[in-house]
Protein backbone atom coordinates (compact mmCIF):
# COMPACT_ATOMS: atom_id res chain seq x y z
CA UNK A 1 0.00 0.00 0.00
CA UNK A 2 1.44 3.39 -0.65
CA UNK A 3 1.92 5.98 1.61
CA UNK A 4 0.81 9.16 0.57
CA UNK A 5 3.00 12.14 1.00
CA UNK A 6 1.46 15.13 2.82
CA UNK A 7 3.03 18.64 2.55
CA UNK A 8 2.75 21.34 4.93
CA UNK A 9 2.89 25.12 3.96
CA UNK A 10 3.74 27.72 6.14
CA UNK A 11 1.99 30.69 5.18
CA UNK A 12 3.32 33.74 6.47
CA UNK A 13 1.12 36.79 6.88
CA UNK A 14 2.47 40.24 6.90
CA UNK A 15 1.51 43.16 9.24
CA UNK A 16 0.26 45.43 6.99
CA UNK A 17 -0.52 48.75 8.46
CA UNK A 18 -4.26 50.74 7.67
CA UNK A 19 -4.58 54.51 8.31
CA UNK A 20 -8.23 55.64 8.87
CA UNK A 21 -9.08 59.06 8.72
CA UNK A 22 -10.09 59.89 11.77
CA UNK A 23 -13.09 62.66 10.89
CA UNK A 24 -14.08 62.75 14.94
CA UNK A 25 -13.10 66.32 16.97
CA UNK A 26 -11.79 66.69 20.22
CA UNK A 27 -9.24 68.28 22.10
CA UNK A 28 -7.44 67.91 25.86
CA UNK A 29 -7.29 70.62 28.00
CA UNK A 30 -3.52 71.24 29.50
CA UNK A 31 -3.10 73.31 32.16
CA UNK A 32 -1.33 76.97 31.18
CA UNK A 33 0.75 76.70 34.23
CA UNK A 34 2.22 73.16 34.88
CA UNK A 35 1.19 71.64 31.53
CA UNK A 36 -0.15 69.14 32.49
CA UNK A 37 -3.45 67.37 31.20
CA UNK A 38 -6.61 67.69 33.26
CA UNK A 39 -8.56 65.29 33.28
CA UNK A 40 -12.56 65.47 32.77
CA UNK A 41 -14.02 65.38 36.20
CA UNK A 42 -11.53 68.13 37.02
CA UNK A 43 -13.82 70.24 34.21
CA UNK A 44 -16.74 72.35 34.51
CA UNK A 45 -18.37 72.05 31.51
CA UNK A 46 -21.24 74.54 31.86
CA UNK A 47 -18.99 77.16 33.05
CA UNK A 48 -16.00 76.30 30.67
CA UNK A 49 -13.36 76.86 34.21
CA UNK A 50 -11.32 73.70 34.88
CA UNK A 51 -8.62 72.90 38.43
CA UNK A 52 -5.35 71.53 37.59
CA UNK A 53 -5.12 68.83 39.85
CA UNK A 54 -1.08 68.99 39.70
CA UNK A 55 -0.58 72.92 40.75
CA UNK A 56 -4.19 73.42 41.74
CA UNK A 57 -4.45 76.65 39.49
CA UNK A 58 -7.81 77.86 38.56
CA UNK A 59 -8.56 78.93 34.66
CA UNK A 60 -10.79 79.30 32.00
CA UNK A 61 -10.52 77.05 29.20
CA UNK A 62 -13.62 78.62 26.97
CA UNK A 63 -10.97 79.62 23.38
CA UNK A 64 -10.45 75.74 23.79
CA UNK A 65 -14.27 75.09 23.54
CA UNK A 66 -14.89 78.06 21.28
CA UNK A 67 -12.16 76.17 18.51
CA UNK A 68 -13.44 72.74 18.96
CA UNK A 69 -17.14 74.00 17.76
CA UNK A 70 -15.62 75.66 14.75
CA UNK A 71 -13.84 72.65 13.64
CA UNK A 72 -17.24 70.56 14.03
CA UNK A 73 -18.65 73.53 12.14
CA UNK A 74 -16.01 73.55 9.18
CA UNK A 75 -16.37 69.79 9.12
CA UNK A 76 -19.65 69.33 8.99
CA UNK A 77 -19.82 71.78 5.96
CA UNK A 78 -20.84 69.44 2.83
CA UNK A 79 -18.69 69.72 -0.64
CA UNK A 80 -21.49 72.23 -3.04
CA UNK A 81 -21.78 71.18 -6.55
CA UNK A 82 -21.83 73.90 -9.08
CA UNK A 83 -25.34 75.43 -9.17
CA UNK A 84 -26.94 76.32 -12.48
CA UNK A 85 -26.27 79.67 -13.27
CA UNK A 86 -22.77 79.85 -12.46
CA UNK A 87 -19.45 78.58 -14.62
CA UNK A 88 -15.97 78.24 -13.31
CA UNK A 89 -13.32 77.21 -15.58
CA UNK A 90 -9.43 76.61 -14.92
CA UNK A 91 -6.38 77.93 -16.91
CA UNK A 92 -2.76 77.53 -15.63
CA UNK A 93 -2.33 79.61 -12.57
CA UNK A 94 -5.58 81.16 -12.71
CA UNK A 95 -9.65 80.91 -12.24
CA UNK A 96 -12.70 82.75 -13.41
CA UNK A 97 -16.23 82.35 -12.70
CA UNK A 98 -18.68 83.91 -14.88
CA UNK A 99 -22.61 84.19 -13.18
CA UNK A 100 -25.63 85.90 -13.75
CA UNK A 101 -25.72 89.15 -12.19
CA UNK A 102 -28.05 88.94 -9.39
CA UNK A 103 -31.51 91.22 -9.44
CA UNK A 104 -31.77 93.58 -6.88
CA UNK A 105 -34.76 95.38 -4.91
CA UNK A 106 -34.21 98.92 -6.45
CA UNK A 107 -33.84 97.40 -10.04
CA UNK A 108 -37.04 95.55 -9.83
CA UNK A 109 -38.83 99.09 -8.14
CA UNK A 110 -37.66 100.86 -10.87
CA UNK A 111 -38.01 98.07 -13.33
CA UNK A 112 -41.87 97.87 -12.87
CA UNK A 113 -42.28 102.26 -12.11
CA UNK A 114 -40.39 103.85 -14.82
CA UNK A 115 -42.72 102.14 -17.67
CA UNK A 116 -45.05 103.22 -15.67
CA UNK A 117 -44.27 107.06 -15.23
CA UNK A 118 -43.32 107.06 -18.54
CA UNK A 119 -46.51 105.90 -20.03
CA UNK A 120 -48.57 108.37 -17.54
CA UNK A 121 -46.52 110.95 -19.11
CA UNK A 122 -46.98 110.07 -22.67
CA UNK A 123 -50.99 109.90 -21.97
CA UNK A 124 -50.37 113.10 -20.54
CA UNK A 125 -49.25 114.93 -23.22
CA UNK A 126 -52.18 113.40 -25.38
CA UNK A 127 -54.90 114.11 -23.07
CA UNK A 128 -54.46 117.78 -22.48
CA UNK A 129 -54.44 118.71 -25.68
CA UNK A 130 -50.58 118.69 -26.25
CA UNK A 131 -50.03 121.72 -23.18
CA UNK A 132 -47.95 119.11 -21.00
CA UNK A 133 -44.26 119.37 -21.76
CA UNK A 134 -43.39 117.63 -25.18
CA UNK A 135 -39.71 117.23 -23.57
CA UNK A 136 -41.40 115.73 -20.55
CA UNK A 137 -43.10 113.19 -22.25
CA UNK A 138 -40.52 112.15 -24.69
CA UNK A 139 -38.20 111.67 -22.08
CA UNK A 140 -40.80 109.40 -20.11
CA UNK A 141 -41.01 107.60 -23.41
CA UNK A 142 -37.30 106.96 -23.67
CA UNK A 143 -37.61 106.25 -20.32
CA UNK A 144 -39.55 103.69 -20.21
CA UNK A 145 -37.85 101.98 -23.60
CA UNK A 146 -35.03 101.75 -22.37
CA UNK A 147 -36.29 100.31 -19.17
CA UNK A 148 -38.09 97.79 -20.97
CA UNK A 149 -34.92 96.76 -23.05
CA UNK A 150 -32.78 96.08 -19.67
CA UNK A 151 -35.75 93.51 -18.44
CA UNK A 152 -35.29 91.83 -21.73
CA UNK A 153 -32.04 91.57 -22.01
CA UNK A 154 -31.43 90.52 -18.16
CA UNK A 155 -30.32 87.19 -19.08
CA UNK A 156 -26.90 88.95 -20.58
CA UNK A 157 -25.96 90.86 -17.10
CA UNK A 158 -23.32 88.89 -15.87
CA UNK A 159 -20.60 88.97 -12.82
CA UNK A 160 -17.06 87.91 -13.56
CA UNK A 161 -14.31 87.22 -11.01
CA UNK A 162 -10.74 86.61 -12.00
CA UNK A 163 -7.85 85.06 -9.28
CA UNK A 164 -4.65 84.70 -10.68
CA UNK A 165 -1.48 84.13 -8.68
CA UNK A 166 -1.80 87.91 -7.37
CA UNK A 167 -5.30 89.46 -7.26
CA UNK A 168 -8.87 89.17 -7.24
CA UNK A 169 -10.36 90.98 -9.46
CA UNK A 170 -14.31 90.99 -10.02
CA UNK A 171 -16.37 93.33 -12.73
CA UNK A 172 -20.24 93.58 -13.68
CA UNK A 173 -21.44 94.18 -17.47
CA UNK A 174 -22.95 96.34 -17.47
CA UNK A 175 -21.56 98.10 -14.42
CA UNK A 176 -24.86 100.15 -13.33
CA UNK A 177 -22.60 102.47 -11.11
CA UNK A 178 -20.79 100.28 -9.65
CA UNK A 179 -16.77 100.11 -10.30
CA UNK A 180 -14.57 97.44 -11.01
CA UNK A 181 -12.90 95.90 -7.83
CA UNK A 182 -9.05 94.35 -7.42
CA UNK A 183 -7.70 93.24 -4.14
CA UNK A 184 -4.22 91.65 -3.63
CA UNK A 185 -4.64 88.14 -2.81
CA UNK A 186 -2.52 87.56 0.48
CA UNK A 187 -4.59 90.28 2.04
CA UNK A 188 -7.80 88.54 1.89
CA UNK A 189 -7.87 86.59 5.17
CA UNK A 190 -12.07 85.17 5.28
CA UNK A 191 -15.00 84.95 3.20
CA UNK A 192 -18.09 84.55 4.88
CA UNK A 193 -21.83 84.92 4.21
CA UNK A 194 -24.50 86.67 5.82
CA UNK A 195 -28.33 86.63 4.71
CA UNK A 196 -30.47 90.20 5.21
CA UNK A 197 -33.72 90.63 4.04
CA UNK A 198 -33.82 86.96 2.78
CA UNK A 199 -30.94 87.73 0.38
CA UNK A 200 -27.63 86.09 0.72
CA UNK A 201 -24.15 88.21 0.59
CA UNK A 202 -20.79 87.12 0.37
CA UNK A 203 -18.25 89.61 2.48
CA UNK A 204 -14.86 89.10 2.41
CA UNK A 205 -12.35 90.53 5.60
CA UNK A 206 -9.61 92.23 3.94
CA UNK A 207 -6.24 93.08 5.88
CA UNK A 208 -5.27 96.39 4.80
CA UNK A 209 -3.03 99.65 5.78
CA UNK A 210 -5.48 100.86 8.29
CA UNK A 211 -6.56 97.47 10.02
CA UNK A 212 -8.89 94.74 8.76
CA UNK A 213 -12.16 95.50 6.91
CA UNK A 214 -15.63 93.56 5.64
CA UNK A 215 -15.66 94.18 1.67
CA UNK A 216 -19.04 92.67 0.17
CA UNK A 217 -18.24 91.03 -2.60
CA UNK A 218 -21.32 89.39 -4.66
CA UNK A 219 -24.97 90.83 -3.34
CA UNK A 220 -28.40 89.52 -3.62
CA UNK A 221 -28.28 85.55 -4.34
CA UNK A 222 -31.45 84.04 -3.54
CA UNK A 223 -29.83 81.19 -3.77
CA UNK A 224 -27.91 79.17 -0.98
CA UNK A 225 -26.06 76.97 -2.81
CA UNK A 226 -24.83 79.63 -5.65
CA UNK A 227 -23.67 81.38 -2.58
CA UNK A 228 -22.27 78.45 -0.61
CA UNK A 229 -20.50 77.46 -3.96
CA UNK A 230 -18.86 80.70 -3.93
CA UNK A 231 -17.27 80.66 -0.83
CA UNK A 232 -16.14 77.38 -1.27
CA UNK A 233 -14.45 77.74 -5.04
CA UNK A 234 -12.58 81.20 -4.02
CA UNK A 235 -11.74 79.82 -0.51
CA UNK A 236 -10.49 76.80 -2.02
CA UNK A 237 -8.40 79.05 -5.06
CA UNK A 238 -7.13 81.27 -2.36
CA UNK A 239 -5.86 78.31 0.40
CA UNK A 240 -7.82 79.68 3.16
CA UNK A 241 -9.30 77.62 5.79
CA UNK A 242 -12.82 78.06 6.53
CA UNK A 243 -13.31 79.25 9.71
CA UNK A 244 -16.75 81.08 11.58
CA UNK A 245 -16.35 84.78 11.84
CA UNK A 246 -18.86 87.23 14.18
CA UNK A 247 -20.93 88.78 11.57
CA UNK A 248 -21.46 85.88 10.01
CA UNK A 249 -25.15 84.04 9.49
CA UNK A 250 -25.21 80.83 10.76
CA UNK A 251 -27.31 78.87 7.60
CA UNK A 252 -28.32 75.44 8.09
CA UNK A 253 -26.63 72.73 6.27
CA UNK A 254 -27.75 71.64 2.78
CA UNK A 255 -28.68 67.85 2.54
């Protein structure tokens, strides 16, 4: 009878080492005198004042709070996929977005009265027998054209920021008073957003000569996500790290 031959194989597994993101925040609280870590039934929560049980000092650890919620805050922000409305495109070192300009309160006032002035005027003129001023009524007529011809052709009112490797630069065509704007790119330190009046701006704080200031930058979205998006794409173009600042509106986030 033959014997059968049985081979054994070692089989040799490898360690092989997994990183997880770890997505959770949290932070120990040192004490600023010894250094040492306090532990949490040395902390009173409510009142954000903690006892180092090593030196028994006494302090307030509230900025250590106050960071932790704006790190839950930044990461709970989801990523915003380009609304309709607005293009971005990429070239080399620079960006531009092109959107439609938003419509504002006192261009839909005047929007809907000057047509009608004008009109009143021209029936003016008519109705009393050609004594109301000819001037007057022509100019409510032009008036009122060219009012007219700026509804139509809203669609073509557009907003266009540029970011290259050393400014921001944003223009409106047409401009409708309002100038062209440039800043210098490492001076811009925060963009944030702040709804009045059910409208949503976009500020930016701008480091400057005479201290830091809030510039407003795009006016008047209805929508959240166009301005979400916003803040997000120049944020991202510009390195800066989202962060909560005062004056900023607190908007829920979008599922």
């Amino acid at each position: 009878m033959a014997r059968k031959t049985v081979e054994k194989h070692k089989l040799e597994l490898k360690e092989v080492e997994i990183e997880v993101e770890d997505t959770s925040s949290y932070t120990k609280i040192g004490c600023p005198n010894c250094g040492s870590d306090v532990p949490a039934s040395d902390l009173n929560i409510n009142d954000k004042i903690a006892k180092c049980g090593n030196c028994n000092v006494v302090f307030s650890f509230q900025k250590e709070v106050r960071e932790l919620e704006v790190a839950e805050q930044v990461a709970s922000k989801p990523e915003i996929i380009r609304p309709e409305g607005i293009d971005i495109f990429h070239f080399e070192e620079e960006m531009d977005i092109t959107m439609d300009q938003p419509i504002s309160v006192p261009e839909v006032l005047l929007g809907s009265l000057v047509p009608f002035i004008g009109l009143l005027f021209i029936l003016a003129y008519f109705a009393s027998d050609k004594e109301f001023p000819l001037w007057l009524a022509l100019m409510g007529g032009v008036a009122s054209f060219l009012s007219i011809l700026n509804l139509v052709n809203r669609s073509n009112h557009k907003i266009f920021i540029n970011i290259d490797d050393r400014f921001l630069s944003i223009k409106r065509r047409p401009k409708k008073f309002i100038q062209d704007q440039q800043y210098n790119i490492s001076e811009i330190d925060q963009l944030y957003l702040r709804v009045i009046g059910g409208y949503h701006h976009i500020y930016m704080l701008v480091n400057g000569p005479g201290g830091q200031k809030h510039v407003k930058l795009v006016s008047n979205l209805q929508s959240t996500s166009k301005a979400r998006f916003l803040e997000q794409e120049i944020e991202r173009k510009l390195g800066i790290k989202d962060r909560r600042v005062p004056e900023e509106t607190v908007i829920p986030s979008i599922s």
